[in-house]
Protein backbone atom coordinates (compact mmCIF):
# COMPACT_ATOMS: atom_id res chain seq x y z
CA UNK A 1 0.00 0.00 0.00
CA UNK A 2 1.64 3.32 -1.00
CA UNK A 3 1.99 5.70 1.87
CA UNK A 4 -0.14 8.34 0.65
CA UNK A 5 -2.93 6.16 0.73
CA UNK A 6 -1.90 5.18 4.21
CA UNK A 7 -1.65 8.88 5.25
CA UNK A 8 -5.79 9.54 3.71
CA UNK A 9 -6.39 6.70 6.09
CA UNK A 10 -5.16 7.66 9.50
CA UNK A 11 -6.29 11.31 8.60
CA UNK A 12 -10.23 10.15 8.11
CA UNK A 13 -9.35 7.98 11.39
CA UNK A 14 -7.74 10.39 13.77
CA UNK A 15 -11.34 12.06 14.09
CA UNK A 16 -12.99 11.01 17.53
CA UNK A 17 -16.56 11.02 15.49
CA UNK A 18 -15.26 9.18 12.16
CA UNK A 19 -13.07 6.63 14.65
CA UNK A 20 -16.65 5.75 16.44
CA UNK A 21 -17.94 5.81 13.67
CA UNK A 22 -15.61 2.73 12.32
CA UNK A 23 -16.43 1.17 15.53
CA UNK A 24 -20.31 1.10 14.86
CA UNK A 25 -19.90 0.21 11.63
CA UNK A 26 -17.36 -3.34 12.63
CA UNK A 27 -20.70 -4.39 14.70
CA UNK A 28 -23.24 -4.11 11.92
CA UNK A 29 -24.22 -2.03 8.87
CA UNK A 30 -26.04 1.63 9.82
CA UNK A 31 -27.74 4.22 8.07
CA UNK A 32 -26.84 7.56 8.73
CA UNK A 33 -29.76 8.75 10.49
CA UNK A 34 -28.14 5.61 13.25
CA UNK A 35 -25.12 7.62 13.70
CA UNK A 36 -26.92 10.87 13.85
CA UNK A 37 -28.75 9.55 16.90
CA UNK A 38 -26.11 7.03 18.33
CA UNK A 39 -23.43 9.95 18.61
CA UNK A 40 -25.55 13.32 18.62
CA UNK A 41 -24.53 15.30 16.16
CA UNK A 42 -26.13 16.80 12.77
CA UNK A 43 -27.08 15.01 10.25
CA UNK A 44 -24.68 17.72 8.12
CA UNK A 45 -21.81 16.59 10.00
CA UNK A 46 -22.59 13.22 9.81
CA UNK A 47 -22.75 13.15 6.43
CA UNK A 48 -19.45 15.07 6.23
CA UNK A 49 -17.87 12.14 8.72
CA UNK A 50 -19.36 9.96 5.98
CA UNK A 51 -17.91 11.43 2.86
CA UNK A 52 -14.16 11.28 3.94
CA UNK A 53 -14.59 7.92 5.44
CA UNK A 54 -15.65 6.52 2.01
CA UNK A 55 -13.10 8.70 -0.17
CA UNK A 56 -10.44 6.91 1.94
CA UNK A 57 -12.18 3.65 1.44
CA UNK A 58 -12.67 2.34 4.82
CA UNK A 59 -16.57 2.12 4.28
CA UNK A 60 -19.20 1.45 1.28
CA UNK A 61 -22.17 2.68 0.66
CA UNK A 62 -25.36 0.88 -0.81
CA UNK A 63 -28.85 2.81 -1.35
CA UNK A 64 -32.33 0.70 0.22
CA UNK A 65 -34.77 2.80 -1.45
CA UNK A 66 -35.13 6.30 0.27
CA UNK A 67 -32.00 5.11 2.73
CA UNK A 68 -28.07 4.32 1.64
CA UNK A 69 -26.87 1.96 4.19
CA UNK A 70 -23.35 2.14 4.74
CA UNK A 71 -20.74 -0.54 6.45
CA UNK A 72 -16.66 -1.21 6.59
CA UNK A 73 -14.95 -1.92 3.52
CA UNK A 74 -13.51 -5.05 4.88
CA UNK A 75 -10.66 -6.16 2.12
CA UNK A 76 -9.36 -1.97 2.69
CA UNK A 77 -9.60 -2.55 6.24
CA UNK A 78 -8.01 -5.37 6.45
CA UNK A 79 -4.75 -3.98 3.84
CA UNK A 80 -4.31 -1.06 6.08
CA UNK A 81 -4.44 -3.80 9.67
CA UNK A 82 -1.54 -5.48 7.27
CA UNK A 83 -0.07 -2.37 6.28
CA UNK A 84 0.60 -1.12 9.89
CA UNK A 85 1.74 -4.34 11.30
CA UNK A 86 4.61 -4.58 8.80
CA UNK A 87 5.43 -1.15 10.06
CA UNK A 88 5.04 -1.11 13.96
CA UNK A 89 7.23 -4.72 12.91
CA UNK A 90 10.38 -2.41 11.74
């Protein structure tokens, strides 16, 4: 993984909000309107949480009619678990 992409990924984590967010999302897939309730904030925010967490690709989105459900983008997650191993390894 090159270490740019790395970098986008501990930036969209390092965010209290976006890292519960992760969290929520390793139990089961939510739609937003979950996280605007679970952690109390705006459903502007949360959809602002949402966006950077998905351009990093550490979550996926899939619409349900009216609702887009979202949960972890599991092979991602699992490069970047890989990723820092090999370097908290060195």
């Amino acid at each position: 993984m090159k270490s740019k992409k790395i970098i986008k990924i501990l930036k969209a984590i390092a965010d209290e909000n976006r890292l519960k967010m992760i969290k929520l999302l390793s139990c089961k897939n939510l739609c937003s309107c979950h996280f605007v309730n679970i952690l109390e904030i705006s459903q502007p925010n949360v959809s602002h949480h949402l966006k950077i967490l998905k351009e990093a690709g550490l979550i996926k989105a899939s619409k349900r009619g009216r609702w887009i459900d979202y949960s972890l983008n599991k092979e991602n997650i699992a490069l970047i678990k890989d990723e820092l191993n090999k370097i908290l390894k060195n």
